[in-house]
PDB file of N, CA and C in Angstrom:
ATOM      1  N   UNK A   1      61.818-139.773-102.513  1.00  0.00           N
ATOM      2  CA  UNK A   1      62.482-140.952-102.009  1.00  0.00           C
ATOM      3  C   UNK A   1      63.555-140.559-100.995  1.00  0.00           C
ATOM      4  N   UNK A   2      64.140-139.421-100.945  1.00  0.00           N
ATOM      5  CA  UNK A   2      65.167-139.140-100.466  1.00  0.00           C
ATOM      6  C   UNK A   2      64.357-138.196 -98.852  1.00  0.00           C
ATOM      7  N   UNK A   3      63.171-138.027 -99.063  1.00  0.00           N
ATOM      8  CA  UNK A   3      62.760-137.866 -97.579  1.00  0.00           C
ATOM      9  C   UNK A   3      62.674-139.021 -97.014  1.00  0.00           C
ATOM     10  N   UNK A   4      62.129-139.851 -97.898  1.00  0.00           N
ATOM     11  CA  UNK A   4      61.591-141.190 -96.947  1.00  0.00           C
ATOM     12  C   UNK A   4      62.284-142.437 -96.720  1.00  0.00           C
ATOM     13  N   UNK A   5      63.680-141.942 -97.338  1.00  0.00           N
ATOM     14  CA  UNK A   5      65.137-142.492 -96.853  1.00  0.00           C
ATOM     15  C   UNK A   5      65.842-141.829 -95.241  1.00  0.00           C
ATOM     16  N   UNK A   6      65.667-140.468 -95.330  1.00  0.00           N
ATOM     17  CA  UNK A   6      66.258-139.800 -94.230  1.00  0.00           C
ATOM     18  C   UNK A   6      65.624-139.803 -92.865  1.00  0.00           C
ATOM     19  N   UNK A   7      64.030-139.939 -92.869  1.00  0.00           N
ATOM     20  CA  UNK A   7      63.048-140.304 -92.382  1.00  0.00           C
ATOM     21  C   UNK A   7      63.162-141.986 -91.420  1.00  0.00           C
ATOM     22  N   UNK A   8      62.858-142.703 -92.607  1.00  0.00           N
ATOM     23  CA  UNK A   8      63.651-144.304 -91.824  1.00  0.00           C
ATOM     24  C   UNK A   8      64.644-144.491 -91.270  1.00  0.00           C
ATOM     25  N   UNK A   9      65.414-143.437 -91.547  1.00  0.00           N
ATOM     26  CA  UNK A   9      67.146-143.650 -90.781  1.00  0.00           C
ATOM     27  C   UNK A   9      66.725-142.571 -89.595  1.00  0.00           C
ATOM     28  N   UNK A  10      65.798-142.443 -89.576  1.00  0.00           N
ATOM     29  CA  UNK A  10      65.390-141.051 -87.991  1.00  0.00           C
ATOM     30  C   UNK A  10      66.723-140.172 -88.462  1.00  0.00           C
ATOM     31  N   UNK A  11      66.258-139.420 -89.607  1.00  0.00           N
ATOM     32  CA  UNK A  11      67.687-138.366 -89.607  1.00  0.00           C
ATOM     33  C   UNK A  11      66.874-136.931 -90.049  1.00  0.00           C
ATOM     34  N   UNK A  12      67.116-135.799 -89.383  1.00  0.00           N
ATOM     35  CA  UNK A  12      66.423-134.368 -89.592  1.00  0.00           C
ATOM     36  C   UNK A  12      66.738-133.923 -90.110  1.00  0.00           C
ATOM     37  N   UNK A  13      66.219-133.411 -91.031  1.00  0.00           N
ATOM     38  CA  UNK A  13      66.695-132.677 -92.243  1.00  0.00           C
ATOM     39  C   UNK A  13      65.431-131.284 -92.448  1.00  0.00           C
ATOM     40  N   UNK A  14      65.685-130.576 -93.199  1.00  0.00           N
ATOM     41  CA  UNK A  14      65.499-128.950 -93.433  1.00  0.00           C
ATOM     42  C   UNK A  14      64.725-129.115 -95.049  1.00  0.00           C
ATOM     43  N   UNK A  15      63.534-129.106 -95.011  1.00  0.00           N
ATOM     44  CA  UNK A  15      63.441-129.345 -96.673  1.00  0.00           C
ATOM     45  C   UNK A  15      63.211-127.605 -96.945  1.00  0.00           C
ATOM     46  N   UNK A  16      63.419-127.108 -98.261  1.00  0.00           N
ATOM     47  CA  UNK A  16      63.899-125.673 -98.891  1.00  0.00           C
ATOM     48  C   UNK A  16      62.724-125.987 -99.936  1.00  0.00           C
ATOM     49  N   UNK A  17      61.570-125.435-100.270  1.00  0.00           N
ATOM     50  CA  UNK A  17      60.702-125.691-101.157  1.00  0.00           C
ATOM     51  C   UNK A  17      61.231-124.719-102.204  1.00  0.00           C
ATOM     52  N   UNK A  18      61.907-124.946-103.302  1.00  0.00           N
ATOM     53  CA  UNK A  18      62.488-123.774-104.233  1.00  0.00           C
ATOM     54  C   UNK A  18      61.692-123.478-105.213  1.00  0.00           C
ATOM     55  N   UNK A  19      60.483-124.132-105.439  1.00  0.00           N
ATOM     56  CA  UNK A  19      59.508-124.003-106.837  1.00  0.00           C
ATOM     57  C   UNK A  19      58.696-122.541-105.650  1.00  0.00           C
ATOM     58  N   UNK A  20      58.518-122.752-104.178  1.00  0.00           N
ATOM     59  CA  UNK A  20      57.357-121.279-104.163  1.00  0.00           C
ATOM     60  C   UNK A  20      58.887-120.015-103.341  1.00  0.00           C
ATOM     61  N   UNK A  21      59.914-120.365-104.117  1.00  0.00           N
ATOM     62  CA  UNK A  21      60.892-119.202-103.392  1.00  0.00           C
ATOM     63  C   UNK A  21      62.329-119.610-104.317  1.00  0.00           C
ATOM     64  N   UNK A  22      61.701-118.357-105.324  1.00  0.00           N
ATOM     65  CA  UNK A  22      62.941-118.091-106.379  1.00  0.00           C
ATOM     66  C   UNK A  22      64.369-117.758-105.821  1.00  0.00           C
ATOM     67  N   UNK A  23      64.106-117.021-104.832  1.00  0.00           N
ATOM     68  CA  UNK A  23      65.784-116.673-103.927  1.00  0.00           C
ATOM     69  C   UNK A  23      66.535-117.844-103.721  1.00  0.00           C
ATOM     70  N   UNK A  24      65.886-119.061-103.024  1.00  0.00           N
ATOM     71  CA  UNK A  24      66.068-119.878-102.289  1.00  0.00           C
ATOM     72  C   UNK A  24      66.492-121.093-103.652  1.00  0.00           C
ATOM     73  N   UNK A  25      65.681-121.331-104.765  1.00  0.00           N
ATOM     74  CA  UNK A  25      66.156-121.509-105.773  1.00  0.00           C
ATOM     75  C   UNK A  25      67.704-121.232-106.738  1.00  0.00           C
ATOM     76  N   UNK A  26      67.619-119.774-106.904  1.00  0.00           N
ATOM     77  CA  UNK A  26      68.976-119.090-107.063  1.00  0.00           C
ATOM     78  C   UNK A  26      70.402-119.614-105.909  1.00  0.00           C
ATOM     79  N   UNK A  27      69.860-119.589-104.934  1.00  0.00           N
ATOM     80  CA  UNK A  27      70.832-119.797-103.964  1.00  0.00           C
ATOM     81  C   UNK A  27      71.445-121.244-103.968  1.00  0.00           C
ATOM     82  N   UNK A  28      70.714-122.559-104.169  1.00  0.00           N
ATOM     83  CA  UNK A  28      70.823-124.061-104.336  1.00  0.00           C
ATOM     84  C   UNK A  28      71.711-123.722-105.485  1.00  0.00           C
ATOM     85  N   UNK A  29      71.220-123.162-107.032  1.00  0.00           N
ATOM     86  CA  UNK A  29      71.816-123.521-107.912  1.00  0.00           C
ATOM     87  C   UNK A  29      73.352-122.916-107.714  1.00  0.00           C
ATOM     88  N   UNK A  30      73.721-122.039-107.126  1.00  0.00           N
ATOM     89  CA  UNK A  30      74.742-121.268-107.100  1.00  0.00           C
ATOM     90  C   UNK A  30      75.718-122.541-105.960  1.00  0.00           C
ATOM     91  N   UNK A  31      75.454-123.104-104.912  1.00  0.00           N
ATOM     92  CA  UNK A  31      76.286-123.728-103.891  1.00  0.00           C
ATOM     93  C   UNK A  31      76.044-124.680-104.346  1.00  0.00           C
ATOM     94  N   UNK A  32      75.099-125.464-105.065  1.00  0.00           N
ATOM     95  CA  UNK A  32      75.592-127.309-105.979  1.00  0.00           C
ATOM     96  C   UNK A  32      75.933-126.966-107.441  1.00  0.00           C
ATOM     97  N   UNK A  33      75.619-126.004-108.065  1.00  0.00           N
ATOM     98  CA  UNK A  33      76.048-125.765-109.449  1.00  0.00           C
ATOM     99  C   UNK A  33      75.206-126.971-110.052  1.00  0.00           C
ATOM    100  N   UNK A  34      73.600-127.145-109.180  1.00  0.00           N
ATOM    101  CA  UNK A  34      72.812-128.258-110.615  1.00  0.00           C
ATOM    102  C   UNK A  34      71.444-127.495-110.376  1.00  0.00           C
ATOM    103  N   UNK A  35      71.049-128.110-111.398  1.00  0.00           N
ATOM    104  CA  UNK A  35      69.490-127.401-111.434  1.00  0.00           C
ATOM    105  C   UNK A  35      68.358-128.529-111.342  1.00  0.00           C
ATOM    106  N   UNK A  36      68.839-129.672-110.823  1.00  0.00           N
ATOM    107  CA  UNK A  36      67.917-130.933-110.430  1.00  0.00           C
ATOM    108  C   UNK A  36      67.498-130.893-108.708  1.00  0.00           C
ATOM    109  N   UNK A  37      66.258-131.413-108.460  1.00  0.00           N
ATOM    110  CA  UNK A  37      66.209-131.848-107.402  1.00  0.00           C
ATOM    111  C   UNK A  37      65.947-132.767-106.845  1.00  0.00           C
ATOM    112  N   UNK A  38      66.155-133.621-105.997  1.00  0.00           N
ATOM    113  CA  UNK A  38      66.335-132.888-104.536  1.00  0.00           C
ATOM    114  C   UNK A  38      68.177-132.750-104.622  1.00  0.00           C
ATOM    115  N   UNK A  39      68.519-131.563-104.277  1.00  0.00           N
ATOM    116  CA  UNK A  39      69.658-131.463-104.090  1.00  0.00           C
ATOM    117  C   UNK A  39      70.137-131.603-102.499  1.00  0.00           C
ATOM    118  N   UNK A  40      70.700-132.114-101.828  1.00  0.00           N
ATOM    119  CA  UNK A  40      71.186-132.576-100.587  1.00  0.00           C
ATOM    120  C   UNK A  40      72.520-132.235 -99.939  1.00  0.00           C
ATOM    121  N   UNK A  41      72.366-131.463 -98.705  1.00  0.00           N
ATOM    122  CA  UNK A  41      73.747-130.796 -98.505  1.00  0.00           C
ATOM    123  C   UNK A  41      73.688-131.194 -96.916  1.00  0.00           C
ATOM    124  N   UNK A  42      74.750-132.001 -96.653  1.00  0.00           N
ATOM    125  CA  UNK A  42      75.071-132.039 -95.575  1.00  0.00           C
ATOM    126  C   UNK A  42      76.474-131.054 -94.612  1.00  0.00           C
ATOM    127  N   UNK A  43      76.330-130.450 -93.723  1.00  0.00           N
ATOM    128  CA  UNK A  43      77.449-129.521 -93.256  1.00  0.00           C
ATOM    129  C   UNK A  43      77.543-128.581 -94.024  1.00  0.00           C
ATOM    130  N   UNK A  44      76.466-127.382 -94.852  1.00  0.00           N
ATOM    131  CA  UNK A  44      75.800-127.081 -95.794  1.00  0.00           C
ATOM    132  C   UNK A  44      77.385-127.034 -96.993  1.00  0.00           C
ATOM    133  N   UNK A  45      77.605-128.523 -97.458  1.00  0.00           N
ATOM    134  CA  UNK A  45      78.346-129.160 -98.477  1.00  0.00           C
ATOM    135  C   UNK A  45      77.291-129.940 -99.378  1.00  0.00           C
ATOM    136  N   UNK A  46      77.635-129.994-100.864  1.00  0.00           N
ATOM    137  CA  UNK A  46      76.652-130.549-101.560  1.00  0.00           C
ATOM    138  C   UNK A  46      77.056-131.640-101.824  1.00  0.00           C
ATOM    139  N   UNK A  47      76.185-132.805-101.520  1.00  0.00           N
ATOM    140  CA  UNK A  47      76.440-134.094-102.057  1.00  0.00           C
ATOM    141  C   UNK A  47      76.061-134.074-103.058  1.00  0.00           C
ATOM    142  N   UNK A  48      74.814-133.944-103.707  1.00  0.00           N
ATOM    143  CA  UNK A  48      74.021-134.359-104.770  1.00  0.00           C
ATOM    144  C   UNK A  48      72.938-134.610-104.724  1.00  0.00           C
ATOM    145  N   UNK A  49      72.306-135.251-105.013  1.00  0.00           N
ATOM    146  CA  UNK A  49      70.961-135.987-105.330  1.00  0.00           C
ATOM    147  C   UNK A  49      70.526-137.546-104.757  1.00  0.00           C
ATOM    148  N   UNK A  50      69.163-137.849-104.761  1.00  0.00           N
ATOM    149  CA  UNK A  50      69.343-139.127-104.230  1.00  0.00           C
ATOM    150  C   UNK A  50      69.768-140.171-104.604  1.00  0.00           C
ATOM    151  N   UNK A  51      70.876-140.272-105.264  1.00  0.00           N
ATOM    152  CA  UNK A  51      71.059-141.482-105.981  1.00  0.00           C
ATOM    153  C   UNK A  51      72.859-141.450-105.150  1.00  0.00           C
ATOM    154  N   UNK A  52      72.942-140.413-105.201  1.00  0.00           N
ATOM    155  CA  UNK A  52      74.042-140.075-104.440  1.00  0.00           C
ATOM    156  C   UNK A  52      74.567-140.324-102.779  1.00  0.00           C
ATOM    157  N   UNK A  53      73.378-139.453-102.455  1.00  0.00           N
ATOM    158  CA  UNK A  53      72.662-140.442-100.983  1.00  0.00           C
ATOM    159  C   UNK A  53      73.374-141.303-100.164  1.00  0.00           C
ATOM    160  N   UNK A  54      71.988-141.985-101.583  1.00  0.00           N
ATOM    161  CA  UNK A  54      72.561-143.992-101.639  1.00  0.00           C
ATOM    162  C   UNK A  54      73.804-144.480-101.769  1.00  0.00           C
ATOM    163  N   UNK A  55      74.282-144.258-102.347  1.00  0.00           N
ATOM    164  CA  UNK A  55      75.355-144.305-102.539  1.00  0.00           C
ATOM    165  C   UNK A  55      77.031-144.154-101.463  1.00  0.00           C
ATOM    166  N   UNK A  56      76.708-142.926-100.704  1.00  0.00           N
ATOM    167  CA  UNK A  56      76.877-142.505 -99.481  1.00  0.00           C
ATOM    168  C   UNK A  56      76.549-143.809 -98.948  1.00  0.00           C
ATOM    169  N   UNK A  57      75.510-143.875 -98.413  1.00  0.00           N
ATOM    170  CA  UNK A  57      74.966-145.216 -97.687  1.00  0.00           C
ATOM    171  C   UNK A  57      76.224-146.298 -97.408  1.00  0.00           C
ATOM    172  N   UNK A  58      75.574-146.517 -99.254  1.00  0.00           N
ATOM    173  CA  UNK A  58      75.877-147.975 -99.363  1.00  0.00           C
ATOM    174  C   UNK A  58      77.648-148.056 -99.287  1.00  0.00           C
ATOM    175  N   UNK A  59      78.795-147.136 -99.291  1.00  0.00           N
ATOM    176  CA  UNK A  59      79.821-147.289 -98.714  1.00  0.00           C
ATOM    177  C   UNK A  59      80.069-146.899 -97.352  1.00  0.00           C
ATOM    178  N   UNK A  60      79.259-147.170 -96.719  1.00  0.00           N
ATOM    179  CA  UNK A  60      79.263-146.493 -95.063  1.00  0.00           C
ATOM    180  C   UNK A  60      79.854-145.040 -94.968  1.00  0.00           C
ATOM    181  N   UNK A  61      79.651-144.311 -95.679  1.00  0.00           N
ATOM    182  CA  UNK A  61      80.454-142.911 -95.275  1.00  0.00           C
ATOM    183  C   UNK A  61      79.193-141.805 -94.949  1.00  0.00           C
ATOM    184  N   UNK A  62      78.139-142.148 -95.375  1.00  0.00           N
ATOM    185  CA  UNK A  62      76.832-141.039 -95.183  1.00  0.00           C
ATOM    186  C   UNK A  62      76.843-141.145 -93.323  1.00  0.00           C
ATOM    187  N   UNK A  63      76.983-142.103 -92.577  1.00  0.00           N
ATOM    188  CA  UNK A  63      77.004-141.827 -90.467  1.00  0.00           C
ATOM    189  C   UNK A  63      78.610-140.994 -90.422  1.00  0.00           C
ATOM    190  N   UNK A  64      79.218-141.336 -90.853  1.00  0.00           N
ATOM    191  CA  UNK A  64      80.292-140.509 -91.046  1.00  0.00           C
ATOM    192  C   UNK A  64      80.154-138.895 -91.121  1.00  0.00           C
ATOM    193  N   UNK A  65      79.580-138.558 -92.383  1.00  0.00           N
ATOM    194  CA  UNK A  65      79.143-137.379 -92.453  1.00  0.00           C
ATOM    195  C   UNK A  65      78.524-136.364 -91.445  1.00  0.00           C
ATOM    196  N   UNK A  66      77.071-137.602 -91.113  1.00  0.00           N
ATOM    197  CA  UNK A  66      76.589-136.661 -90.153  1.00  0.00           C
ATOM    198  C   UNK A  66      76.588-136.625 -88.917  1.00  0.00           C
ATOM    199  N   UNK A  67      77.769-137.004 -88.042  1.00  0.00           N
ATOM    200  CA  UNK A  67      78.314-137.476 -87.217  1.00  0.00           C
ATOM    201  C   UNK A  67      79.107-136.143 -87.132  1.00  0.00           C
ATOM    202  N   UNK A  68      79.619-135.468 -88.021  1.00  0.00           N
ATOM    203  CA  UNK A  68      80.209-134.109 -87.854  1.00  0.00           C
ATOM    204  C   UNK A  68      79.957-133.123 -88.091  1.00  0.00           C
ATOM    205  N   UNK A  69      77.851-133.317 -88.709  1.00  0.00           N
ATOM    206  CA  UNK A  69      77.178-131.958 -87.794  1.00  0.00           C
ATOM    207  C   UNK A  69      76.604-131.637 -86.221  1.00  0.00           C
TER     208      UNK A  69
END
């Protein structure tokens, strides 16, 4: 959901497949400190997850964000 949120908003994003790259795995859990995904980092800062996102969104601060990468 959270591609096909970033997607409709025409916004580019980097997807990290961590199930075929254990490094890349290790590395997420270490800079969000969760072991859920999709984990989402903008200005490589961790927001969270998609619920989080939304959330972002829905108080206008997510154009904010990426407005200062």
């Amino acid at each position: 959901m959270a591609k096909q949120f970033l997607t409709r908003k025409g916004i580019e994003f980097d997807e990290i497949r961590i199930d075929i790259d254990p490094t890349k795995r290790q590395e997420m859990m270490g800079k969000s400190r969760q072991r859920t995904v999709p984990q989402i980092f903008i200005n490589n800062d961790a927001i969270g997850g998609y619920t989080d996102l939304i959330a972002l969104e829905k108080t206008n601060r997510l154009d904010g964000l990426l407005a200062q990468s």
